[in-house]
Protein backbone atom coordinates (compact mmCIF):
# COMPACT_ATOMS: atom_id res chain seq x y z
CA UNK A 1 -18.95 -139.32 390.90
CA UNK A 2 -15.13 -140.09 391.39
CA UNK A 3 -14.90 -143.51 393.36
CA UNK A 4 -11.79 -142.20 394.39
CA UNK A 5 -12.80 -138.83 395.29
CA UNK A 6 -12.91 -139.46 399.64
CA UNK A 7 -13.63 -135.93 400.35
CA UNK A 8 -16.20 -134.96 402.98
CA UNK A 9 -19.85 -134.59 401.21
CA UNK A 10 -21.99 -133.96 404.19
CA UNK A 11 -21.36 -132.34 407.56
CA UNK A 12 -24.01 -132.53 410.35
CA UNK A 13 -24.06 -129.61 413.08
CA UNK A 14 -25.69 -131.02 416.25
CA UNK A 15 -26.82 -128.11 418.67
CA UNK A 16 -27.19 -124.69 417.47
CA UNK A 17 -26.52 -121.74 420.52
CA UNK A 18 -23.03 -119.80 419.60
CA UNK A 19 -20.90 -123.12 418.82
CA UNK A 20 -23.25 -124.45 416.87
CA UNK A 21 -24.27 -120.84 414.54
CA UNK A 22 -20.07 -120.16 415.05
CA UNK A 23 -19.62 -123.17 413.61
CA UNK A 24 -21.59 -123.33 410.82
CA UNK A 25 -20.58 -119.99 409.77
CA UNK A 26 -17.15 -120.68 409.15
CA UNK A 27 -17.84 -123.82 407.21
CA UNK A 28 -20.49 -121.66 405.29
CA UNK A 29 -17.61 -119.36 404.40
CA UNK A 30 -14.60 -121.71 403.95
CA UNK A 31 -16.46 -124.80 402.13
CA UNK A 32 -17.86 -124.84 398.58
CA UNK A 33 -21.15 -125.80 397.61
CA UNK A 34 -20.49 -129.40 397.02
CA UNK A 35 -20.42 -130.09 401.06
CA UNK A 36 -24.07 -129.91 402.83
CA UNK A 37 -23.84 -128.70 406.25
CA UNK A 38 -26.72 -129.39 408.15
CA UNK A 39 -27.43 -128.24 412.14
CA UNK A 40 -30.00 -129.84 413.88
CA UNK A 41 -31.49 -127.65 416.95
CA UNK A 42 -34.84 -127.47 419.22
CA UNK A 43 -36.53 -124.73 420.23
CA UNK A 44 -37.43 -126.22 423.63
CA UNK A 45 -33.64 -126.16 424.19
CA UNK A 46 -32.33 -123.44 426.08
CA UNK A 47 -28.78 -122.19 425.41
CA UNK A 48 -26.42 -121.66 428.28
CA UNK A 49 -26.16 -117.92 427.70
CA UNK A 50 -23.30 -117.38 429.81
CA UNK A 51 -20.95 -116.00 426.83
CA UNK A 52 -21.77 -112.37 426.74
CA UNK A 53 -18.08 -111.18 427.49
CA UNK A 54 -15.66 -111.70 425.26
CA UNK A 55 -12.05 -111.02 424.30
CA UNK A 56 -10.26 -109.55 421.54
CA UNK A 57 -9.39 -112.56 419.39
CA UNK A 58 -13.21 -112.93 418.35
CA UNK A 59 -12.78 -109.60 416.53
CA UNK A 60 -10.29 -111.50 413.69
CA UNK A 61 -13.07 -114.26 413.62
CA UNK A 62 -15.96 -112.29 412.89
CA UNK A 63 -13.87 -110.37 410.14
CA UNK A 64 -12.99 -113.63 408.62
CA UNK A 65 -16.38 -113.92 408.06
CA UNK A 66 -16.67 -110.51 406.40
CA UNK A 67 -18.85 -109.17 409.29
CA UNK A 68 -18.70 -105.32 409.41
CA UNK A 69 -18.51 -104.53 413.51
CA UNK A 70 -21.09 -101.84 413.64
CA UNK A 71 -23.68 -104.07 412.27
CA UNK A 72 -22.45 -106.66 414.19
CA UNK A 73 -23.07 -104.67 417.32
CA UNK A 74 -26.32 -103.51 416.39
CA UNK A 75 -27.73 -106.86 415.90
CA UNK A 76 -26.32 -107.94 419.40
CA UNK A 77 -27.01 -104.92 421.84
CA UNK A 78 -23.33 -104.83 421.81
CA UNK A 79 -20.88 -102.75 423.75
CA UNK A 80 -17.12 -102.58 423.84
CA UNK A 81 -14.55 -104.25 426.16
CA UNK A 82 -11.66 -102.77 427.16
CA UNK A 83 -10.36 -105.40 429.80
CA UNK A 84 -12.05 -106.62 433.19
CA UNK A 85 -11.89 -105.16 436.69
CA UNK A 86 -11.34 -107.28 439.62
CA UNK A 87 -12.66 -106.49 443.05
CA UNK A 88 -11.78 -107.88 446.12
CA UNK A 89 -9.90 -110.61 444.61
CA UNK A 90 -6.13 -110.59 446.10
CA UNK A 91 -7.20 -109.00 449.31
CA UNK A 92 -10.67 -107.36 450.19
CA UNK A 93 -11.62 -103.97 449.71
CA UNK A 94 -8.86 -104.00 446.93
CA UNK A 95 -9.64 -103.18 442.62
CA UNK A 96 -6.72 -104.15 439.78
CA UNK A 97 -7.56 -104.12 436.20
CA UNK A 98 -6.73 -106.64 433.42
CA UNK A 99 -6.04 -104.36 430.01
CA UNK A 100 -6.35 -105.67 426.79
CA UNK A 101 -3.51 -104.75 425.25
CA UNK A 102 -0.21 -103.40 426.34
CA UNK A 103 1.46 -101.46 429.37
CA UNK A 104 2.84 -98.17 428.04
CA UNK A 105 5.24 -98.45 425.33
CA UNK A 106 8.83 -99.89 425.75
CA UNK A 107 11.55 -97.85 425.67
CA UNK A 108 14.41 -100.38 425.86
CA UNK A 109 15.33 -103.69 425.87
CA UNK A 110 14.56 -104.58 429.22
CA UNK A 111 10.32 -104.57 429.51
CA UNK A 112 8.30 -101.25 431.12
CA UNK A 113 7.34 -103.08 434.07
CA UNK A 114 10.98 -103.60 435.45
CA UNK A 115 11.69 -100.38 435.17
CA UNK A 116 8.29 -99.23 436.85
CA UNK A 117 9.32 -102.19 439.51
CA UNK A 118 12.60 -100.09 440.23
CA UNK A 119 10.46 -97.09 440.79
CA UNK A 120 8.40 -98.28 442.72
CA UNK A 121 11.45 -99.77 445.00
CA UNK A 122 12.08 -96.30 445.02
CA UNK A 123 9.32 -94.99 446.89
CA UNK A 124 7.01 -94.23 442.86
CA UNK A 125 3.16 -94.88 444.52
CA UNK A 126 2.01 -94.48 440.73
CA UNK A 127 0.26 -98.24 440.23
CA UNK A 128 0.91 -99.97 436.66
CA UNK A 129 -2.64 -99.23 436.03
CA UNK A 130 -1.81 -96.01 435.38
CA UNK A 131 0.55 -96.98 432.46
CA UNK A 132 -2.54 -99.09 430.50
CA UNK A 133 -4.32 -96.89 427.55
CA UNK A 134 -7.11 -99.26 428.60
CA UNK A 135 -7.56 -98.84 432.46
CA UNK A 136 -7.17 -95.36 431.73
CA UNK A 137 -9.74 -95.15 429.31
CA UNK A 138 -12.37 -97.57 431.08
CA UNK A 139 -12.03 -95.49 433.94
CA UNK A 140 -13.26 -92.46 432.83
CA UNK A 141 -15.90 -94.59 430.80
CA UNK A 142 -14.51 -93.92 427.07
CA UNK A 143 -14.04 -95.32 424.09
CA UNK A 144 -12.66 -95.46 420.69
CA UNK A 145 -10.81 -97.61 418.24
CA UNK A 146 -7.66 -97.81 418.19
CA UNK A 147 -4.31 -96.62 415.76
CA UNK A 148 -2.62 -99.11 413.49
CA UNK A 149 0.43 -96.37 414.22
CA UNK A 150 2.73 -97.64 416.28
CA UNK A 151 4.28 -94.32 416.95
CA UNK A 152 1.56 -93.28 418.60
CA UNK A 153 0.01 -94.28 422.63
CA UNK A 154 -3.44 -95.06 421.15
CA UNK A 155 -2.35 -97.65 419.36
CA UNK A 156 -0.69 -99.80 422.76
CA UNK A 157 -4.32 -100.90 423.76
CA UNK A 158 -7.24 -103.71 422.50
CA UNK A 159 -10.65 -104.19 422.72
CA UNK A 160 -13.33 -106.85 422.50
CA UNK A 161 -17.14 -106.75 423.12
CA UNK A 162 -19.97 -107.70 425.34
CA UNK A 163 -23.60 -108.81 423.20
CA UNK A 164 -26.41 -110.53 423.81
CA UNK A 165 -25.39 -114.39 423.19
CA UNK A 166 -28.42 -115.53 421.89
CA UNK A 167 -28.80 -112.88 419.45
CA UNK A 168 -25.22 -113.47 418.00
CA UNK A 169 -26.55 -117.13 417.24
CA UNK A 170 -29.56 -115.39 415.48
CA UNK A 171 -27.46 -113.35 413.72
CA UNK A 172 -25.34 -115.99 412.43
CA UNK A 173 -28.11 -118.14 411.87
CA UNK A 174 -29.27 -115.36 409.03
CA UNK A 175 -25.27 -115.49 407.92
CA UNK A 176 -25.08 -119.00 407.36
CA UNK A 177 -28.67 -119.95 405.60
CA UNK A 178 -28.35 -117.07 403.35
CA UNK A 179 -24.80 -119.65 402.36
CA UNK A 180 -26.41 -122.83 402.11
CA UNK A 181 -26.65 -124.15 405.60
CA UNK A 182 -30.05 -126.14 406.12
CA UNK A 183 -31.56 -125.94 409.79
CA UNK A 184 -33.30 -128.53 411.18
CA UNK A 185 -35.87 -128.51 414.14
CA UNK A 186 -36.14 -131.42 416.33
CA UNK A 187 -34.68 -133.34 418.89
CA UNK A 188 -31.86 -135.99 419.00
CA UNK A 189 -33.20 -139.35 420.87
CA UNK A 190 -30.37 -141.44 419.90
CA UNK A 191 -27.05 -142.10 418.35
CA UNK A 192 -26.20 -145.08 415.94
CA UNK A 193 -22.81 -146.75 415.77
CA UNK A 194 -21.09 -148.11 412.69
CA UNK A 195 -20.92 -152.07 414.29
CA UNK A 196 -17.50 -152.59 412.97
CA UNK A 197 -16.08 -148.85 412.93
CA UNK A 198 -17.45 -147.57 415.98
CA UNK A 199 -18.21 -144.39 413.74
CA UNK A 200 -21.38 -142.64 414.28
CA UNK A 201 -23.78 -143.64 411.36
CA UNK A 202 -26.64 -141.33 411.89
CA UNK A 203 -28.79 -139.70 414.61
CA UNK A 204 -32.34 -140.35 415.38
CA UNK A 205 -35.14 -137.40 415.73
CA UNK A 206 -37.89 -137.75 418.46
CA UNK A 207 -39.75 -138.20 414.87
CA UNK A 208 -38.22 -141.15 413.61
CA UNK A 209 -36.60 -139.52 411.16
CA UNK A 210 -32.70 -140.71 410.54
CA UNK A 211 -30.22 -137.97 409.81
CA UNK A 212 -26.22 -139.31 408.24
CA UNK A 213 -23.25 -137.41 407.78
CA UNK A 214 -19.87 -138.48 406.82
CA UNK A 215 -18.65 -135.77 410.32
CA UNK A 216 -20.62 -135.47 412.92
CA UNK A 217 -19.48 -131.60 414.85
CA UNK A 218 -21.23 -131.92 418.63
CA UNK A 219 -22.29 -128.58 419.76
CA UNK A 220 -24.77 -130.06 422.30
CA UNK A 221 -23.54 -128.13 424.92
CA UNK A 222 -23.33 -129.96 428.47
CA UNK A 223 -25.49 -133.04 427.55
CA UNK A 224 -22.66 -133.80 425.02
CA UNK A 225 -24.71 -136.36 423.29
CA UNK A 226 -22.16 -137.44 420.69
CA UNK A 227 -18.93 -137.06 422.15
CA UNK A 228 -19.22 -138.49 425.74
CA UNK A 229 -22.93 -140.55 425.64
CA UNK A 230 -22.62 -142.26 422.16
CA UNK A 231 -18.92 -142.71 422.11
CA UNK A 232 -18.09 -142.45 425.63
CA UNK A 233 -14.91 -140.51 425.62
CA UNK A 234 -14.18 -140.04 429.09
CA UNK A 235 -13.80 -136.83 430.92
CA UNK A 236 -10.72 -135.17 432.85
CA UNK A 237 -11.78 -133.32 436.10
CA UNK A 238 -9.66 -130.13 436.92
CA UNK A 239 -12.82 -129.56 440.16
CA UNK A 240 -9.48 -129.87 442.50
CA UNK A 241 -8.15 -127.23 441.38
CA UNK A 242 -11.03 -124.66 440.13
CA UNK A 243 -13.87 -125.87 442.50
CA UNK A 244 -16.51 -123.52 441.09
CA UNK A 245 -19.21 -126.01 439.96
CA UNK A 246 -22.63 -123.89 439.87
CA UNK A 247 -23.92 -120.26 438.49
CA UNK A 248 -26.78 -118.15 439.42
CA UNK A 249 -27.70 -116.19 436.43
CA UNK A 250 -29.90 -113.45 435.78
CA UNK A 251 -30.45 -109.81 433.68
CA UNK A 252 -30.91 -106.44 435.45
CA UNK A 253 -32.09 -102.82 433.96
CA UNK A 254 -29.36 -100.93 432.47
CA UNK A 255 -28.98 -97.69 434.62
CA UNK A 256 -25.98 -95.14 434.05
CA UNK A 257 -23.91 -95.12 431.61
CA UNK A 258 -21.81 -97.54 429.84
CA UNK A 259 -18.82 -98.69 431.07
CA UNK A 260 -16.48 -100.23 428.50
CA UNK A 261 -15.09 -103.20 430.92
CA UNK A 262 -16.51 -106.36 432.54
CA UNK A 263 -16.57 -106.49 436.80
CA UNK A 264 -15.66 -109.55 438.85
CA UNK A 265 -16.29 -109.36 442.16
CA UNK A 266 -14.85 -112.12 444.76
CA UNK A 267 -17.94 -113.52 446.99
CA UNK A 268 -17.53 -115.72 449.89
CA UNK A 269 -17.29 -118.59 448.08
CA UNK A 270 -16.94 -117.51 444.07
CA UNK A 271 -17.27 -114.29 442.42
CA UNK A 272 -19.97 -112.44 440.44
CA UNK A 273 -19.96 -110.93 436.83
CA UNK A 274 -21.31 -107.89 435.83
CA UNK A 275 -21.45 -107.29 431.92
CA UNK A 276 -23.38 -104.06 430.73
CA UNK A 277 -25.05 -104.08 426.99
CA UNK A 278 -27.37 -101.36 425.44
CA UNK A 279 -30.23 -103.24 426.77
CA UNK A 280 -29.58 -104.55 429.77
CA UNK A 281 -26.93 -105.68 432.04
CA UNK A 282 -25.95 -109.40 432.68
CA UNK A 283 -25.48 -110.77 435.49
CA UNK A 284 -24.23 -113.98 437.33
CA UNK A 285 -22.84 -115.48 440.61
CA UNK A 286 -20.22 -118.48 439.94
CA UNK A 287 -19.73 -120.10 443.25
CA UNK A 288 -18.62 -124.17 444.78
CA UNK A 289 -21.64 -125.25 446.23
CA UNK A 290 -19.43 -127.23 448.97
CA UNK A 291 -19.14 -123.94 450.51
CA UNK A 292 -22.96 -122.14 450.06
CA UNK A 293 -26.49 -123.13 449.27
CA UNK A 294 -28.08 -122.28 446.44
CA UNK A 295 -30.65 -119.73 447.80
CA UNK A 296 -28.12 -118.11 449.19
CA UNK A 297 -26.32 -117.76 446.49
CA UNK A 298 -29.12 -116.35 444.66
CA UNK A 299 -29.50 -114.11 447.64
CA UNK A 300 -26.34 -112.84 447.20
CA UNK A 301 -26.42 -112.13 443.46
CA UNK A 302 -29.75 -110.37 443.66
CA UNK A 303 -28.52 -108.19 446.78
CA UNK A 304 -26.06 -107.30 444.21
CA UNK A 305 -27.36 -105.77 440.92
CA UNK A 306 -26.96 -102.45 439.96
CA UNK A 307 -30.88 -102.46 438.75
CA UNK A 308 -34.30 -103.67 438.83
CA UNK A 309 -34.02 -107.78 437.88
CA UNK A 310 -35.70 -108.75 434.90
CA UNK A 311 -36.14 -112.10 435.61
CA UNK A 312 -35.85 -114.66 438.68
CA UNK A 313 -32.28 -116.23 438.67
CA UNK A 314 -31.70 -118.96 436.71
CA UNK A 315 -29.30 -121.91 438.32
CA UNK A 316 -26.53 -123.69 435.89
CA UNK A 317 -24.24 -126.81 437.22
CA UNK A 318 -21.23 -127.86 435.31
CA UNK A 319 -17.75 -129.32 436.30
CA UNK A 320 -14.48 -127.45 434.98
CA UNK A 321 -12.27 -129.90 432.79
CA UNK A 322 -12.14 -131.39 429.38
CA UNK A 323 -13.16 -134.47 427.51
CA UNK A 324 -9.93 -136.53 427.07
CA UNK A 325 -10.67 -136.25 423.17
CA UNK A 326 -12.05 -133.67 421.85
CA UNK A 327 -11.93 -135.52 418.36
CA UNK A 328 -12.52 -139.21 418.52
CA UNK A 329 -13.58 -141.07 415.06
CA UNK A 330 -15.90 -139.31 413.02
CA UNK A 331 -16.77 -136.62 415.81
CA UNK A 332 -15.71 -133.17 417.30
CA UNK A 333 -16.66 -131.30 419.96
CA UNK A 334 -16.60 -128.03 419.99
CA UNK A 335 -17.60 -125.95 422.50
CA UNK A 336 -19.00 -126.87 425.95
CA UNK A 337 -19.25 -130.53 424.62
CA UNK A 338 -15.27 -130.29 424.73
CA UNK A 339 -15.05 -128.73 427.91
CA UNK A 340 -15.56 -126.16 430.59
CA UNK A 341 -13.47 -123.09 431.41
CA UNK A 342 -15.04 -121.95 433.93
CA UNK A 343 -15.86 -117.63 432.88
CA UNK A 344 -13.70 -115.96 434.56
CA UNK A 345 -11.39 -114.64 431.87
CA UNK A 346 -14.18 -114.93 429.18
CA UNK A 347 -12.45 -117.53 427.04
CA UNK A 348 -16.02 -119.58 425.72
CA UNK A 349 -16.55 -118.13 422.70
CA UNK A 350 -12.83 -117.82 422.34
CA UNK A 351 -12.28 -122.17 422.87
CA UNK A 352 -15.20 -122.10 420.07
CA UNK A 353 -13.50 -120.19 417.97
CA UNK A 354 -9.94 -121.69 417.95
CA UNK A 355 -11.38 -125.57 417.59
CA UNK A 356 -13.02 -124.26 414.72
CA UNK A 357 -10.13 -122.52 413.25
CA UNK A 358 -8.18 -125.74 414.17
CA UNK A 359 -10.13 -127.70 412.68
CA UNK A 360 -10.50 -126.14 409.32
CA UNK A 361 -6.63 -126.41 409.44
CA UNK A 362 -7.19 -129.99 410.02
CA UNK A 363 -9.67 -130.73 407.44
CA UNK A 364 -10.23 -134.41 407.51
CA UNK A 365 -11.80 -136.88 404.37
CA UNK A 366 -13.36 -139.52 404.98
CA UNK A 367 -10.46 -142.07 405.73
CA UNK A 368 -9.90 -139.61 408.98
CA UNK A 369 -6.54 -140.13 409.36
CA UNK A 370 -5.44 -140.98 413.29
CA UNK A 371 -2.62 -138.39 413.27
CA UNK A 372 -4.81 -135.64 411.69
CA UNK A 373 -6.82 -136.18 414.81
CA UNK A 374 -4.33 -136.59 417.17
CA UNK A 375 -3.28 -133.13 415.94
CA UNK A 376 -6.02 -131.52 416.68
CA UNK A 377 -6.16 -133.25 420.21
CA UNK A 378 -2.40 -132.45 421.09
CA UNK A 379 -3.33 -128.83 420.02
CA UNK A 380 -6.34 -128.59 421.81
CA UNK A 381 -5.42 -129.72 424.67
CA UNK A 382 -2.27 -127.98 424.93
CA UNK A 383 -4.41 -124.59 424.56
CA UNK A 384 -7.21 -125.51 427.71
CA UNK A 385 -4.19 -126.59 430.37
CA UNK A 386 -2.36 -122.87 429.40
CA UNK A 387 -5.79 -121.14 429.67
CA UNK A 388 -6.44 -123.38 432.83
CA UNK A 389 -3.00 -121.93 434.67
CA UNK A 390 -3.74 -118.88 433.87
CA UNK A 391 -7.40 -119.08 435.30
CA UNK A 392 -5.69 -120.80 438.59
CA UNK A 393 -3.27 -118.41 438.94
CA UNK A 394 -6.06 -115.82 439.70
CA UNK A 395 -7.37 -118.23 442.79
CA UNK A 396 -3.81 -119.50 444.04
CA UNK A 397 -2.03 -116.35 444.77
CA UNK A 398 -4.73 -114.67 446.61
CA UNK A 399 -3.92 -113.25 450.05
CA UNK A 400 -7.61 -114.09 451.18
CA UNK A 401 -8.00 -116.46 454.12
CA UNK A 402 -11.13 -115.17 455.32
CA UNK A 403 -13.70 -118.16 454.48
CA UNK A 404 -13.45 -122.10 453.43
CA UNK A 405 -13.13 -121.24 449.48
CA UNK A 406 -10.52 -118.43 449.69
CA UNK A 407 -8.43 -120.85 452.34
CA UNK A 408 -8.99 -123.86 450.09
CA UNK A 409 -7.54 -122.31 446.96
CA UNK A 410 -5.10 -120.42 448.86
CA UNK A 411 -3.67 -123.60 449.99
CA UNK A 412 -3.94 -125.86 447.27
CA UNK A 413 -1.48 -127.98 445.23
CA UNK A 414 -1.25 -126.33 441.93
CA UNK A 415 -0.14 -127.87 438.50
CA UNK A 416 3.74 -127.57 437.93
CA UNK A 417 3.58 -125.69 434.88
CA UNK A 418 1.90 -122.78 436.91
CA UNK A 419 4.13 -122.97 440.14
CA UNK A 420 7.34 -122.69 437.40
CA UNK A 421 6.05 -119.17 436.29
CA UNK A 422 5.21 -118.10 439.32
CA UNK A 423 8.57 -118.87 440.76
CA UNK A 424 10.47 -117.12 438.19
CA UNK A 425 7.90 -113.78 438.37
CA UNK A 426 8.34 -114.43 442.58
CA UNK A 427 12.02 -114.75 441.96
CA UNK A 428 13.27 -111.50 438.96
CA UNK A 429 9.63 -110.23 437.65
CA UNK A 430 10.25 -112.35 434.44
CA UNK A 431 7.53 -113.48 432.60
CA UNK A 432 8.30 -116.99 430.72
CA UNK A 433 6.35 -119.22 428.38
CA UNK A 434 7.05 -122.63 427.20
CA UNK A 435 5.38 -121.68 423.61
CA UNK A 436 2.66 -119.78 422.40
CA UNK A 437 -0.26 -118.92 424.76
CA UNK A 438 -3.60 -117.57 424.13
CA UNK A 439 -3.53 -114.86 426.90
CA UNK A 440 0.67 -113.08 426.81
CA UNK A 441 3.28 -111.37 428.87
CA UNK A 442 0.86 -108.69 429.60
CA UNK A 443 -2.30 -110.45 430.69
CA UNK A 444 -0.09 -112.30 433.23
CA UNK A 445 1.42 -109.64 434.47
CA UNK A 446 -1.73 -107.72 435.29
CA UNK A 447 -3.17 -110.50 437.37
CA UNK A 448 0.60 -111.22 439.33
CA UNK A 449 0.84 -107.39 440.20
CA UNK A 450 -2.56 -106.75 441.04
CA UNK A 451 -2.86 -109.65 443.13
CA UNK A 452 0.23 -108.90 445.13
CA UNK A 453 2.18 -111.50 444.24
CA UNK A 454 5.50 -109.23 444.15
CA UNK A 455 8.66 -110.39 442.89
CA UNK A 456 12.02 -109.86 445.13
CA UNK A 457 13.42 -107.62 442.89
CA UNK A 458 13.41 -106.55 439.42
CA UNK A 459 15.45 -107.93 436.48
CA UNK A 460 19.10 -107.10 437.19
CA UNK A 461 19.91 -105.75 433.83
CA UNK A 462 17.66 -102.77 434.39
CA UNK A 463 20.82 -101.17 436.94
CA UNK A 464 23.16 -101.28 433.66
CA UNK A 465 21.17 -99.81 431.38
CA UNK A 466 22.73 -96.33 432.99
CA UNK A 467 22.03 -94.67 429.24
CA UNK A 468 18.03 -95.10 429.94
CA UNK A 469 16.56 -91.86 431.33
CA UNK A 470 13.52 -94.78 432.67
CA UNK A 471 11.98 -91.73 435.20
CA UNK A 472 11.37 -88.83 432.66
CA UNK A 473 10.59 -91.89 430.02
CA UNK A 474 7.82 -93.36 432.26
CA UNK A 475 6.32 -90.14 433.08
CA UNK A 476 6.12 -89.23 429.51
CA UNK A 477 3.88 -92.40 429.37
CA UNK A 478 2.01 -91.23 432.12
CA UNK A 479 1.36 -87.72 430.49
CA UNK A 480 0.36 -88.37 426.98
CA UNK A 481 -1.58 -91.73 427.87
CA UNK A 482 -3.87 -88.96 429.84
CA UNK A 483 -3.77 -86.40 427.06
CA UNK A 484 -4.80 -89.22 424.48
CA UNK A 485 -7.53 -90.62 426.45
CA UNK A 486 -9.06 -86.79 426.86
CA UNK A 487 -9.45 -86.88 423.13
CA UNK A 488 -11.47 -89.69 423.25
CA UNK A 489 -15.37 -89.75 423.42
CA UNK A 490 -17.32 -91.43 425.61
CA UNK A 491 -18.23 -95.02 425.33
CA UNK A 492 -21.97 -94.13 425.33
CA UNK A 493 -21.68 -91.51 422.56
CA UNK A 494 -19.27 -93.57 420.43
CA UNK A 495 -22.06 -96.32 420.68
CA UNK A 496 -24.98 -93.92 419.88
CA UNK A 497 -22.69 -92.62 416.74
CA UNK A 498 -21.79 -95.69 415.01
CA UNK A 499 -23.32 -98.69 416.18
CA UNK A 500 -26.79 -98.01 418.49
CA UNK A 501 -29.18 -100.82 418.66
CA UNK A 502 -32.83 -99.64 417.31
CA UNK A 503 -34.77 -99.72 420.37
């Protein structure tokens, strides 16, 4: 062997659940045969679960991997996602929808939605729902892919999936040992430091048995046994300003048919999910203990299911934030050993995914260069605050003021990257961005207008652009969106055509 040669020669995978089978997937795929990647899991360890909804970035990780979607689906009781309806959120007794993809189709310079806001100045009642392929779509329950044309409407919208969370890790599981990835059962009991490096050396197995690595990737979920207890890391709190610290969770019968969106629904103090697969439907009520017990809460979730529970409710903690280094030494965390979004928007398997992605960007050896890692921090970081504005912005601009949680948020100080876009949206409808974001112009502008939080007039541009026929334009939109969305088949049949589960 080269003396010289410092590359990495041994990876070890701590936690399995989707980080850790996400994980070693992609270094299955991307690493050659000279690097053994190990992942250490136990059986008597549950996995969180909570990751059944998803969005539409995890479609370009899955095909990195070669993973053909319909088999994909089939292994996971999966269903498609068009976006995710909100209920009750900026005022009670009142639905938006978040699309995946884009509204309509623009027809000038100036975006859609200013000249829909000029319209609707004008006494137009027609909401901007109307102008999403998506909304339209979810709402009369169908479903296919879309066009790569971009002449044509169907190709203006996205999709992602719900599946079964635990059998995505099984199914990558079977992905990665088939490439060389060695599983190992047992339990960590303890982490040993390098005495002068401060690196981790190895782990210890309720066995005895020692376990090295030259990296050491911590998908331990919650317990975060490398990251925070072996190398103590530290921990940044964001409670203050998304207070949601506990979950109800639990699985009803499936009854109808499917629906190809996710439901939030705004409780008294959180909101519940509802996320439908072939087999079931998933279920969960996110709430701030400060403000409701936990029976209760589990009263109100099981009040609330569409069918017969399958299960009693199951009760998570966590606290919304992020480690203050998601890579220190010879460790990574990915996953929830990083940090918590809480689900609102669906973005777990998504934070797995891009730290991965990141990472193999970042590819250390084993001299693990400080300003690789601080990289991959700086980057990392930089993604959870944007997703974390965008999560707050759903709580902050809510007209609610009818119980402690609703007033709370309603009220509270927000961080000054979010109250800058929300003054210029308040101020000319203008979506800006200080860089590249994970969710775009679109996803924030679903959650501003359906929330209410209505700007004081549209951009200014829009009365110059005399040459624009905007009225017969939009209600072109309006016409063939309809028309295109009648073509389409139901989400239940395109599912029984192409991708049903057996069973």
């Amino acid at each position: 062997m080269d003396k010289n040669n410092r590359n990495i020669r041994r990876i070890a995978i701590i936690g399995g659940g989707s980080a850790g089978w996400m994980t070693a997937a992609a270094l299955a795929k991307n690493l050659t045969g000279a690097c053994q990647i190990e992942l250490i899991e136990s059986d008597d360890i549950g996995i969180v679960g909570v990751g059944e909804a998803t969005i539409p970035p995890l479609k370009s990780f899955n095909a990195s991997l070669g993973i053909d979607e319909h088999d994909f689906l089939k292994h996971t009781q999966g269903t498609y996602k068009l976006g995710i309806q909100f209920v009750n959120w900026g005022k009670k007794d009142h639905r938006y929808f978040h699309p995946f993809g884009q509204y309509g189709a623009d027809f000038d310079k100036v975006p859609l939605h200013h000249y829909w806001l000029r319209a609707r100045s004008m006494g137009d009642t027609t909401p901007l729902d109307e102008y999403s392929m998506a909304w339209v779509a979810a709402s009369h329950g169908r479903f296919s892919r879309p066009t790569r044309d971009p002449q044509q409407v169907q190709s203006t919208y996205d999709y992602a999936y719900h599946f079964d969370a635990g059998l995505y890790a099984k199914y990558l599981r079977k992905y990665s040992e088939v490439r060389g990835v060695t599983r190992s059962e047992g339990r960590v009991v303890d982490v040993k430091l390098d005495a002068e490096s401060g690196f981790i050396k190895h782990v210890v197995m309720e066995d005895g048995l020692k376990i090295a690595a030259d990296l050491f990737i911590d998908c331990s979920g919650f317990r975060a046994l490398l990251i925070e207890r072996a190398l103590e890391t530290g921990f940044e709190d964001w409670s203050h300003w998304l207070p949601v610290n506990s979950a109800q969770v639990v699985a009803c019968e499936r009854t109808g048919e499917l629906v190809p969106h996710t439901r939030s629904t705004a409780r008294d103090a959180g909101w519940q999910w509802r996320i439908p697969l072939q087999h079931r439907t998933g279920n969960g009520h996110v709430y701030c203990s400060d403000y409701i017990s936990d029976d209760e809460a589990a009263a109100t979730l099981m009040a609330n299911l569409d069918g017969k529970p399958l299960a009693d409710p199951r009760l998570l903690r966590f606290t919304t934030g992020r480690r203050k280094q998601f890579w220190n030494r010879n460790c990574i965390a990915i996953g929830l050993s990083g940090g918590f979004m809480e689900p609102l928007e669906s973005t777990a398997l998504h934070l797995i995914q891009s730290g991965i992605t990141r990472f193999l960007a970042l590819f250390p050896d084993r001299d693990f260069d400080p300003l690789v890692i601080e990289e991959f921090n700086r980057l990392t970081v930089q993604e959870f605050e944007r997703i974390r504005d965008f999560i707050i912005l759903h709580y902050c601009i809510t007209e609610r003021k009818d119980t402690e949680l609703w007033r709370y948020v309603a009220n509270m100080s927000i961080p000054d990257t979010l109250q800058y876009k929300i003054d210029h949206f308040r101020r000319y409808g203008r979506l800006v961005s200080k860089g590249f974001e994970l969710f775009q112009n679109p996803n924030w502008l679903a959650v501003h207008v359906g929330q209410g939080n209505w700007p004081q007039r549209y951009d200014p541009l829009v009365d110059e652009r005399t040459e624009v026929d905007a009225e017969r334009r939009l209600a072109g939109l309006h016409r063939v969106i309809k028309e295109a969305v009648n073509t389409m088949p139901t989400h239940d049949k395109y599912i029984r055509r192409n991708c049903r589960s057996p069973g």
